[in-house]
Each structure stands twice: as structure tokens, then as C-alpha cells.
N, C-alpha and C. Protein backbone atom coordinates (compact mmCIF):
# COMPACT_ATOMS: atom_id res chain seq x y z
N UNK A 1 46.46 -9.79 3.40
CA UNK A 1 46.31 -8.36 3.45
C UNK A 1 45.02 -7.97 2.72
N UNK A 2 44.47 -6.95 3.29
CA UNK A 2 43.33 -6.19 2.19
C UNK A 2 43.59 -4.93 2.20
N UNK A 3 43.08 -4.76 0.87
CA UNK A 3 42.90 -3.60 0.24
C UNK A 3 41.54 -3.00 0.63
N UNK A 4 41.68 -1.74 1.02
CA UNK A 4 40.76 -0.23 1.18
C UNK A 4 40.56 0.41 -0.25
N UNK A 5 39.44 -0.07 -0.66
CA UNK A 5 38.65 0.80 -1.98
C UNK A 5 37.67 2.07 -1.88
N UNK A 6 37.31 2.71 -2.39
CA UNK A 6 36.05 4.25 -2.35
C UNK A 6 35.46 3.18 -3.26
N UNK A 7 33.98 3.24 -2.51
CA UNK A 7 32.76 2.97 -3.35
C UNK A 7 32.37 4.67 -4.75
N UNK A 8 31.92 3.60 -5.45
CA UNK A 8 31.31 4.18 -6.33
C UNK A 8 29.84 5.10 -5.97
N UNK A 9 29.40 6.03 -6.37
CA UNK A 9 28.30 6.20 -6.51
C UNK A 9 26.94 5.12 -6.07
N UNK A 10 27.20 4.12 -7.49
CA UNK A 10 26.17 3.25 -7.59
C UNK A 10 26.59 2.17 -6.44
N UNK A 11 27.40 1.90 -5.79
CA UNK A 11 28.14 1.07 -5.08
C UNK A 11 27.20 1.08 -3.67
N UNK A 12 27.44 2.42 -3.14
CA UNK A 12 26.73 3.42 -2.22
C UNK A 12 25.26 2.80 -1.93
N UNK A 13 25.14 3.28 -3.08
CA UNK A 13 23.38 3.41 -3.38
C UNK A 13 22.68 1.92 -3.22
N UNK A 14 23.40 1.29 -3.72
CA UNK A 14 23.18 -0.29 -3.39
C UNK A 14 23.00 -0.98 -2.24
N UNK A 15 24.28 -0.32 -1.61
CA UNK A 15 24.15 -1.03 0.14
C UNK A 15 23.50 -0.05 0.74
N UNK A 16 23.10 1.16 0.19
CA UNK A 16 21.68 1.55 1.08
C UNK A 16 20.23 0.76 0.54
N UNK A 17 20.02 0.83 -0.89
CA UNK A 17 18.74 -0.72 -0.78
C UNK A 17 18.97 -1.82 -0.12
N UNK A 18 20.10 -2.42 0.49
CA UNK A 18 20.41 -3.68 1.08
C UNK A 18 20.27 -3.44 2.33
N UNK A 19 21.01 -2.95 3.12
CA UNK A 19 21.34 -2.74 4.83
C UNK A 19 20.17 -1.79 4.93
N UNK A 20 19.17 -2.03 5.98
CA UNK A 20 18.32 -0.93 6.36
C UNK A 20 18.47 -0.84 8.01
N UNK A 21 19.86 -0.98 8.79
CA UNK A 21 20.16 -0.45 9.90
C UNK A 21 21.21 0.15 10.09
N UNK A 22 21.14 0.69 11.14
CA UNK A 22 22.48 1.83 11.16
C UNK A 22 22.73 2.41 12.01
N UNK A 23 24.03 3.26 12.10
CA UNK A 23 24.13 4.27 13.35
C UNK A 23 24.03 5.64 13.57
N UNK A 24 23.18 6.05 13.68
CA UNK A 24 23.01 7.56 13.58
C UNK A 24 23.67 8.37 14.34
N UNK A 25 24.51 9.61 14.10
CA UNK A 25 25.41 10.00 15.18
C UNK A 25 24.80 11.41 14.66
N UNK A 26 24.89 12.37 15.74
CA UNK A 26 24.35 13.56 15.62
C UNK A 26 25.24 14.41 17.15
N UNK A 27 25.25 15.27 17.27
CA UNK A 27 25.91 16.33 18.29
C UNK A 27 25.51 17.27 18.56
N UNK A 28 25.36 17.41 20.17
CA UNK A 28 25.17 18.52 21.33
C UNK A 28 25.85 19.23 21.64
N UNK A 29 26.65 20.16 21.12
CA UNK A 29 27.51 21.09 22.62
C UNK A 29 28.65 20.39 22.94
N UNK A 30 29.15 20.20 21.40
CA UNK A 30 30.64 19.38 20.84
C UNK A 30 30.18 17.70 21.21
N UNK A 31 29.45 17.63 21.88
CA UNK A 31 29.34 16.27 22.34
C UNK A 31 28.76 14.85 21.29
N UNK A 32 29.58 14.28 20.69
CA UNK A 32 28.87 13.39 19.75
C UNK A 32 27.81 12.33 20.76
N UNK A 33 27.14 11.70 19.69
CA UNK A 33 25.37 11.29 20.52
C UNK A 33 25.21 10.11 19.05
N UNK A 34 25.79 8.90 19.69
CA UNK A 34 25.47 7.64 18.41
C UNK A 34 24.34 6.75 18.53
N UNK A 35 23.52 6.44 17.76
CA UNK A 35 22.44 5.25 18.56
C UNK A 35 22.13 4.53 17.28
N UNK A 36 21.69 3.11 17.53
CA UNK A 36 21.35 2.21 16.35
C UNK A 36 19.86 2.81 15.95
N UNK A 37 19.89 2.64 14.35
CA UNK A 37 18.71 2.89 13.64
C UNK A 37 18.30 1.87 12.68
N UNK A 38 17.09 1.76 12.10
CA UNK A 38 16.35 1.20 11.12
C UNK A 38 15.89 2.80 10.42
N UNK A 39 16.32 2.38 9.40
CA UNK A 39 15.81 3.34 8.01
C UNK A 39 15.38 2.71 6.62
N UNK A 40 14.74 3.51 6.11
CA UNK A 40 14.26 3.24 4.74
C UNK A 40 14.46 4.23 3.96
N UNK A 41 15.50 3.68 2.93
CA UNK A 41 16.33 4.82 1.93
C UNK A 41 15.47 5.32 0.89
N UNK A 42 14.52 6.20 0.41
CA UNK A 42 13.69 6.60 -0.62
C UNK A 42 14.48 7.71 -0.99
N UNK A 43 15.05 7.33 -1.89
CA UNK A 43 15.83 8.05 -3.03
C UNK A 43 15.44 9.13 -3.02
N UNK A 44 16.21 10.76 -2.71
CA UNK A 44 17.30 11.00 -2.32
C UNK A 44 17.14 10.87 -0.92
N UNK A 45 16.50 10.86 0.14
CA UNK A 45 16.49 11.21 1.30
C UNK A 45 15.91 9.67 1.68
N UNK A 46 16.68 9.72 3.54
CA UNK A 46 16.20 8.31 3.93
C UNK A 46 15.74 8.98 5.40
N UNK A 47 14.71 7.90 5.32
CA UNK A 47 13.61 8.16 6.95
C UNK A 47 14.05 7.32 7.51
N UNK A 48 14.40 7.82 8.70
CA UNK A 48 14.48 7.47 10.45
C UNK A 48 12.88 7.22 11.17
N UNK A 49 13.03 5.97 11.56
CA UNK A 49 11.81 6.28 12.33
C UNK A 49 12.27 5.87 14.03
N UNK A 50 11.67 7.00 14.97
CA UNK A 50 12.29 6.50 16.27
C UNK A 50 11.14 7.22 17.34
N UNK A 51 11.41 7.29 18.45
CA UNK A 51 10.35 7.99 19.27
C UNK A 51 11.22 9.33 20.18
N UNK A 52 10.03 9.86 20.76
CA UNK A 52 10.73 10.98 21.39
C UNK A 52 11.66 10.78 22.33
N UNK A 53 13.01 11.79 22.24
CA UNK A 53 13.52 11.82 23.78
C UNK A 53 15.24 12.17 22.64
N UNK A 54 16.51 11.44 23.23
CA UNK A 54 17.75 12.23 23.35
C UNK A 54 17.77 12.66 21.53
N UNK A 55 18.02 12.32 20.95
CA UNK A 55 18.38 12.28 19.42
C UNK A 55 17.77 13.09 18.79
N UNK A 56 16.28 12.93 18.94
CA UNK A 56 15.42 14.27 18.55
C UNK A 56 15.58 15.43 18.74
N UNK A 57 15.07 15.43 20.39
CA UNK A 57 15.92 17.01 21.27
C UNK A 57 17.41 17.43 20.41
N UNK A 58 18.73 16.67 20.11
CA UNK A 58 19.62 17.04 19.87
C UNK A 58 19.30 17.39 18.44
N UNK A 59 18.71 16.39 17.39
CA UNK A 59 18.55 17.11 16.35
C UNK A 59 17.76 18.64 15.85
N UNK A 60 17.05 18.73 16.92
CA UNK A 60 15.93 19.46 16.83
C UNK A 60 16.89 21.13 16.98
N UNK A 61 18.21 21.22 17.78
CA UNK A 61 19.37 22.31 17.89
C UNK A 61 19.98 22.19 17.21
N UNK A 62 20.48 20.74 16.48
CA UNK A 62 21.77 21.32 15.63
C UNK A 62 21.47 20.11 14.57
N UNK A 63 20.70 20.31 13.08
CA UNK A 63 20.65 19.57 12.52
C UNK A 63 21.07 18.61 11.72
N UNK A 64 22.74 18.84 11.89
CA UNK A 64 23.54 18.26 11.16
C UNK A 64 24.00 16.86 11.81
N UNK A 65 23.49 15.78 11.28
CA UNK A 65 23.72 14.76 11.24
C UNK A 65 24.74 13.55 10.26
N UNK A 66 24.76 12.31 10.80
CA UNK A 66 25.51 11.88 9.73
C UNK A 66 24.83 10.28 9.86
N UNK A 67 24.51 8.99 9.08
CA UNK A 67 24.26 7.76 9.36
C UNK A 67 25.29 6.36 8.45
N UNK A 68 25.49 6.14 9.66
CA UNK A 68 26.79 4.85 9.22
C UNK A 68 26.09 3.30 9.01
N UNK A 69 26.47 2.57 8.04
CA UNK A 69 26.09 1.64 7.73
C UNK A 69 27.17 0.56 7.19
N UNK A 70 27.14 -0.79 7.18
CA UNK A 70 27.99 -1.31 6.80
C UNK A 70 27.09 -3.10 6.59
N UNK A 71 27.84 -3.66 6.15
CA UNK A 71 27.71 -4.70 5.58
C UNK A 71 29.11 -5.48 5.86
N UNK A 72 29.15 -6.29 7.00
CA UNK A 72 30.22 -7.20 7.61
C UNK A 72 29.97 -8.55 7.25
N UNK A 73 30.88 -9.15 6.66
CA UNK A 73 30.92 -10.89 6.79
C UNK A 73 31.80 -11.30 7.13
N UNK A 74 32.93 -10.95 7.23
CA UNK A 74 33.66 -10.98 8.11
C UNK A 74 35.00 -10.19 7.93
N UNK A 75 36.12 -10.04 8.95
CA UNK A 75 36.58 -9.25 8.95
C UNK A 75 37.83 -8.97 7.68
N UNK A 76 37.43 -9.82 6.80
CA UNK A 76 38.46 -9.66 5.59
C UNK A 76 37.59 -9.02 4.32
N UNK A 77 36.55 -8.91 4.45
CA UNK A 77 35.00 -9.03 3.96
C UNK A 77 33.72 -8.01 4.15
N UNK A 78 33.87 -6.74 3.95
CA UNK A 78 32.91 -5.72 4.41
C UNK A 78 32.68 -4.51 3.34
N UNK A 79 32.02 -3.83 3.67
CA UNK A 79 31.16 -2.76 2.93
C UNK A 79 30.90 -1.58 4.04
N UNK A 80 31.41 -0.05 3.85
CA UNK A 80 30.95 0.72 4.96
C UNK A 80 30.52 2.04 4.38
N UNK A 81 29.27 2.38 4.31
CA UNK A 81 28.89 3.14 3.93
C UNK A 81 28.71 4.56 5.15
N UNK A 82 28.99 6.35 5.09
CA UNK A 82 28.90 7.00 5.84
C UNK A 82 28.06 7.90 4.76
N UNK A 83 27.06 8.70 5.33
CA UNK A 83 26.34 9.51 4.44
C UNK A 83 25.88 10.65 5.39
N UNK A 84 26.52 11.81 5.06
CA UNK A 84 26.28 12.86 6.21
C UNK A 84 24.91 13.98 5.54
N UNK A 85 24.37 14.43 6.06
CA UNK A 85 23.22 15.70 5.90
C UNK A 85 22.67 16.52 6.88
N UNK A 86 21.53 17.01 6.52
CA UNK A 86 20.42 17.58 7.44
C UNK A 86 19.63 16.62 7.91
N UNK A 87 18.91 16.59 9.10
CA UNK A 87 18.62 16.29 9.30
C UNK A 87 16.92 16.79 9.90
N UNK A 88 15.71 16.65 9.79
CA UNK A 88 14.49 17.78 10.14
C UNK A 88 13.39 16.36 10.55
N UNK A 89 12.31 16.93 11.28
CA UNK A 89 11.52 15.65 11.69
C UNK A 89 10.24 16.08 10.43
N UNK A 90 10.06 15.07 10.45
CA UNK A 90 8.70 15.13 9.09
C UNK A 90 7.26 15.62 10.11
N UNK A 91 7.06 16.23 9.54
CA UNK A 91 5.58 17.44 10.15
C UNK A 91 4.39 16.99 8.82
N UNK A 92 4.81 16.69 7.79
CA UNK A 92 3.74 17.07 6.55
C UNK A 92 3.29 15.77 6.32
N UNK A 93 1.72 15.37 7.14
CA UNK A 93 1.21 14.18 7.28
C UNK A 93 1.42 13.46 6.20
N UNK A 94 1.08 13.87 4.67
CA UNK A 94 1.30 12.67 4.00
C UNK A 94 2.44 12.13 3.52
N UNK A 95 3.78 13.21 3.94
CA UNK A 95 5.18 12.58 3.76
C UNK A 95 5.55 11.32 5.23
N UNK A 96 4.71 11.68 6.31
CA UNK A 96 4.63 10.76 7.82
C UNK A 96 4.47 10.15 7.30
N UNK A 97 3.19 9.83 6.45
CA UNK A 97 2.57 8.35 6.38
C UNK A 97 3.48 7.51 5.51
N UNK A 98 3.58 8.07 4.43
CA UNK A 98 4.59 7.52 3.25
C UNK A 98 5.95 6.94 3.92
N UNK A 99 6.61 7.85 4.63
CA UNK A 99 7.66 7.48 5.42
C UNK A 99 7.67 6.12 6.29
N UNK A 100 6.44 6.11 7.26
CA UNK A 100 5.57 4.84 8.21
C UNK A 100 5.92 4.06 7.17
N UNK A 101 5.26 3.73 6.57
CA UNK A 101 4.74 2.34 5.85
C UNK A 101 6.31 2.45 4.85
N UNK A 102 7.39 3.04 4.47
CA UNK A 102 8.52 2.25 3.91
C UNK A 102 9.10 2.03 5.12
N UNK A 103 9.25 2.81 6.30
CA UNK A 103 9.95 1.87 7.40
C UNK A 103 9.74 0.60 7.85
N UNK A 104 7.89 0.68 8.10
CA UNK A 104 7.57 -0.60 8.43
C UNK A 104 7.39 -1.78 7.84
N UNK A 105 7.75 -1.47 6.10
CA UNK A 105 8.02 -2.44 5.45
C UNK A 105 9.52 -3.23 5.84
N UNK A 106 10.05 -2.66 6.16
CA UNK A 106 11.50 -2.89 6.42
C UNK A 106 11.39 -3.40 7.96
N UNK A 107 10.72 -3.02 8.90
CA UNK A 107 10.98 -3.39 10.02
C UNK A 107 9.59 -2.95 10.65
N UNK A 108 8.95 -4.36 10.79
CA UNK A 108 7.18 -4.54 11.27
C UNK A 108 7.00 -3.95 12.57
N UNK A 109 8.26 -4.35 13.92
CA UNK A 109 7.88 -4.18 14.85
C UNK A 109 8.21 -2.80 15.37
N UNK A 110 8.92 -2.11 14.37
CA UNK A 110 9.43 -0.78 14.63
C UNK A 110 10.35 -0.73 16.12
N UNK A 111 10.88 -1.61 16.32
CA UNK A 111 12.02 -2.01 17.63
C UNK A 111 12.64 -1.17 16.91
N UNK A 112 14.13 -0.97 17.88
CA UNK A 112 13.98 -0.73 19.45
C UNK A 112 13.34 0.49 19.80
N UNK A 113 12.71 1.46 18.86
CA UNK A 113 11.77 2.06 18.73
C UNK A 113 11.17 2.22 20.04
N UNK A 114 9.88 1.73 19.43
CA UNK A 114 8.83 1.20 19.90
C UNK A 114 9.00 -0.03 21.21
N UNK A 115 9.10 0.13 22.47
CA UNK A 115 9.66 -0.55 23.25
C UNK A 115 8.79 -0.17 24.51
N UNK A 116 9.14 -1.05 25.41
CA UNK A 116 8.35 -0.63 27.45
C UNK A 116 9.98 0.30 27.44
N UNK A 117 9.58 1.46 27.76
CA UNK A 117 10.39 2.35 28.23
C UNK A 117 10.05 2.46 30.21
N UNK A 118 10.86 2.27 30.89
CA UNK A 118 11.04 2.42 32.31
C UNK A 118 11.77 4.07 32.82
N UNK A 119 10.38 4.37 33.49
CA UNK A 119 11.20 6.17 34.03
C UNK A 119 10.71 6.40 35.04
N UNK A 120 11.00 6.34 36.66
CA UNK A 120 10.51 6.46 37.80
C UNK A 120 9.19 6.13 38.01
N UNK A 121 9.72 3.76 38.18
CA UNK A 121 8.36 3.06 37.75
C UNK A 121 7.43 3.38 37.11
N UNK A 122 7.16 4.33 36.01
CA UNK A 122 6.27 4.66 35.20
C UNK A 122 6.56 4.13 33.91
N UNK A 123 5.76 3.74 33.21
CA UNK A 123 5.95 3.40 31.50
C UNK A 123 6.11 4.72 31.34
N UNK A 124 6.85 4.99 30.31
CA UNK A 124 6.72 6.18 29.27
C UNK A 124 6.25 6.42 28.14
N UNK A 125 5.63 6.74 28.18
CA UNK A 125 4.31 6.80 26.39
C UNK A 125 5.89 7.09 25.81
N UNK A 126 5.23 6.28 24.11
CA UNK A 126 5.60 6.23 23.26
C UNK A 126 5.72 7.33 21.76
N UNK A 127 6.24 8.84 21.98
CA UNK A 127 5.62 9.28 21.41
C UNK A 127 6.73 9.60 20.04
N UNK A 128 6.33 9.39 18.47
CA UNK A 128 6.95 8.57 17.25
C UNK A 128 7.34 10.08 17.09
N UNK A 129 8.60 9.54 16.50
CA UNK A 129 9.33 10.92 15.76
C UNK A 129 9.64 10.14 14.48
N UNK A 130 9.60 10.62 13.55
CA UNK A 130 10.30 10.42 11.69
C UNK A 130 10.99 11.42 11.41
N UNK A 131 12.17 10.91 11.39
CA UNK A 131 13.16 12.02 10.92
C UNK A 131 13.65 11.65 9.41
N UNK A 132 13.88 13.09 8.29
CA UNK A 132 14.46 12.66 7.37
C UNK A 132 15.97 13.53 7.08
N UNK A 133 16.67 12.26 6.47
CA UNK A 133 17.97 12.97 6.59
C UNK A 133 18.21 13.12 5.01
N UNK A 134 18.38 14.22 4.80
CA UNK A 134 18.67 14.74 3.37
C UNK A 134 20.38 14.44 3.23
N UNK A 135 20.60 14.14 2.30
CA UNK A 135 22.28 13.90 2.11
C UNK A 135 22.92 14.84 1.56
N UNK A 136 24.29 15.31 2.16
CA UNK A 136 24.99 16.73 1.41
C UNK A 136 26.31 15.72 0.66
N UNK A 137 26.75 14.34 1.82
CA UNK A 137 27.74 14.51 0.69
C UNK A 137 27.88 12.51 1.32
N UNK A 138 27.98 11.66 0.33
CA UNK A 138 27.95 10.14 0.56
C UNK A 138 29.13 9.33 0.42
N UNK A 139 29.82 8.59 1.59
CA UNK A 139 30.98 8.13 0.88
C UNK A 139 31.00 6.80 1.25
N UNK A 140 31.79 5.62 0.74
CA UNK A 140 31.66 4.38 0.81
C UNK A 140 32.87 3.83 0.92
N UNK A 141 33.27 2.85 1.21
CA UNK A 141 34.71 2.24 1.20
C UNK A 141 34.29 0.43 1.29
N UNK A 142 35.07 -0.27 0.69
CA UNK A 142 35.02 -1.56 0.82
C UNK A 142 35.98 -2.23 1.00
N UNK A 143 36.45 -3.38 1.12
CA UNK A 143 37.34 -4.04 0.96
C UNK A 143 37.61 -4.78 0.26
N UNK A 144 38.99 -5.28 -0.29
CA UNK A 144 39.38 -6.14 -1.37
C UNK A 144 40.14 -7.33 -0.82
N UNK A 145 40.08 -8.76 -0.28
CA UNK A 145 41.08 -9.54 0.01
C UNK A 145 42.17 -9.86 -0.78
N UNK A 146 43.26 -9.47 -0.41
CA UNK A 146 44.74 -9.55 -1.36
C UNK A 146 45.29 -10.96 -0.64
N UNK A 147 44.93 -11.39 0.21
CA UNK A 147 45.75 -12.85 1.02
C UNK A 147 46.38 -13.52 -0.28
N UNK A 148 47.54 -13.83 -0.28
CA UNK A 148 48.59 -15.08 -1.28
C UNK A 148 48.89 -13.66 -2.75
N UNK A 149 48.04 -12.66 -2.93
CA UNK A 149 48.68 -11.39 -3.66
C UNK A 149 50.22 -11.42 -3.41
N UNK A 150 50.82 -10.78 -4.50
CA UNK A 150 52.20 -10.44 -3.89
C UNK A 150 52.82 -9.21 -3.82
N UNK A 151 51.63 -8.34 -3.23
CA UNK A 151 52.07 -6.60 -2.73
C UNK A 151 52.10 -6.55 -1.58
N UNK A 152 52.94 -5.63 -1.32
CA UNK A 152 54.15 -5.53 -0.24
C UNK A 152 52.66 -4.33 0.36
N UNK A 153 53.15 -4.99 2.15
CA UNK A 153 52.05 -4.12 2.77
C UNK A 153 53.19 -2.62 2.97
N UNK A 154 54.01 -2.08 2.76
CA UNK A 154 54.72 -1.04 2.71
C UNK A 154 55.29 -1.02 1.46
N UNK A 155 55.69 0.12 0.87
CA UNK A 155 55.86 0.40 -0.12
C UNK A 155 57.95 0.03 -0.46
N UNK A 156 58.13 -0.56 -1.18
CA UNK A 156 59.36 -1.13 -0.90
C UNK A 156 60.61 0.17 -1.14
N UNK A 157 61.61 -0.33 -0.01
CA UNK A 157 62.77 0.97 -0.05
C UNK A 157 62.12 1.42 1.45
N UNK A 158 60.49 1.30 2.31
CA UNK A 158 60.84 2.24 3.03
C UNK A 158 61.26 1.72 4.39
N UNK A 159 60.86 2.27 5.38
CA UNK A 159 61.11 1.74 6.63
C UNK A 159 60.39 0.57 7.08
N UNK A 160 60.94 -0.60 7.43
CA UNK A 160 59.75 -1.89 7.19
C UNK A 160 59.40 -2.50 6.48
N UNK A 161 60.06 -2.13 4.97
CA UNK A 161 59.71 -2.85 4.08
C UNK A 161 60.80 -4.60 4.32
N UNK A 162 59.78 -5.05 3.49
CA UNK A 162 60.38 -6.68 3.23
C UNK A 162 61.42 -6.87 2.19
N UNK A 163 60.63 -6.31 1.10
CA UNK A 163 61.06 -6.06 -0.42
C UNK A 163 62.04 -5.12 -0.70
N UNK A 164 63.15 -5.22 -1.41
CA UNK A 164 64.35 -4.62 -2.11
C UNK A 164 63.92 -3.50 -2.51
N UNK A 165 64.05 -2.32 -2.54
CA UNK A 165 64.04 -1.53 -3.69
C UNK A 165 64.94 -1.89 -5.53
């Protein structure tokens, strides 16, 4: 059995210096909109770097976003971090640049990014969006392996239980 823990604060903050990919989910017109990301967490706020087209457009109407992250080794064995905010595209060149170069420290080729995009046999220029997502509220959960523990996966006395009251 495992145990479901709340990360700490510092817990949080950790597996965002560690994991720099993720899933960014954002929403249209009730419609949730998830896609994998590479980010670079610069304390308080973490940059998205991606190019134009669905995610942008959607952020660009309703800025409230959220980015999921986790740390799997396996399934007895994980770390899941959710960190919801605003979300705005960076306009103020020298926060772009600053932003560029911690993403691309983290990820050179700026994939899946940066890619041959196909749109009625035409390439599609590549054109870079940096988004930063400010955080309103961060939560974390981990797991604890209890295997050979001797707590009852129901609480004893109830329906299903193993154990006597």
C-alpha cells in the first residue's frame, strides 16, 4: 500500500529546480486545452517557452492557467507537483532574453517547440512565444511506500475492513 502525503513548501520548490517539463493546461469556452512543456522555474515565476498558435491564442482570452509536473519512478514511487496562476506572454525584451537563455539552458533544442510544422504543404514559420506563469497558489503530493506496514487500507470497524474493531 502507499501513502498520499502534501508536499511541503520547500518540497514543491525542489521538484520545480529538478523536473523542467510539464503539462500546461489552460481553457477556452469551458474547454480544457493540455500540452507538454519545458520550463525554467526563476523564483517566483516560471517561463514557458513555445511558439505561436493554440495555447497562446487561448491564453491570450483567458489567462488563467495551471502547470503539472511530476517526478515518476515508478508506480509505488512519485512526486506530483500542480501550480496554478496567471498566465501573460513576456513583451519586455530584456525579461525575453533572460527568460531565452534559462530555458535554453534547460533545453538547447527548444523541442517540441521549435519543430517543421506541416499546414497545407507549407512549412509554417516558427514564430516564439515566452509565456510567464506567475503562481497564485502551489500544491504538491508524494508518495510514501507502506508495502509489509501493518495499516489497514480501510479504517477498521468499517465496511471492508480486514481488521477487528
Amino acid at each position: 500500500m502507499i501513502e498520499v502525503v502534501e508536499m511541503r513548501m520547500s518540497e514543491i520548490e525542489q521538484l520545480l529546480d529538478e523536473v523542467n517539463y510539464g503539462h500546461l493546461g489552460c481553457s477556452q469556452n469551458g474547454m480544457p486545452y493540455v500540452v507538454p512543456v519545458h520550463f525554467a522555474w526563476a523564483k517566483p515565476v516560471i517561463y514557458i517557452y513555445t511558439t505561436e498558435g493554440k495555447k497562446a491564442e487561448i491564453i491570450r482570452g483567458n489567462p488563467k492557467a495551471c502547470l503539472q509536473l511530476e517526478d515518476v519512478k515508478n508506480k509505488r514511487d512519485w512526486r506530483s507537483v500542480i501550480v496554478q496562476g496567471e498566465a501573460a506572454q513576456v513583451t519586455d525584451h530584456e525579461e525575453r532574453e533572460k527568460a531565452l537563455k534559462l530555458v535554453a539552458e534547460i533545453n538547447p533544442t527548444l523541442t517540441p517547440a521549435v519543430s517543421i510544422r506541416w499546414m497545407d504543404s507549407w512549412v509554417r514559420e516558427n514564430i516564439e512565444v515566452i509565456l510567464k506563469l506567475t503562481p497564485t497558489v502551489m500544491t504538491g503530493r508524494f508518495s510514501v511506500d507502506r508495502q509489509g506496514d501493518e495499516v489497514p487500507m480501510v479504517p477498521a470497524g468499517s465496511p471492508g475492513s480486514t481488521k477487528p474493531q
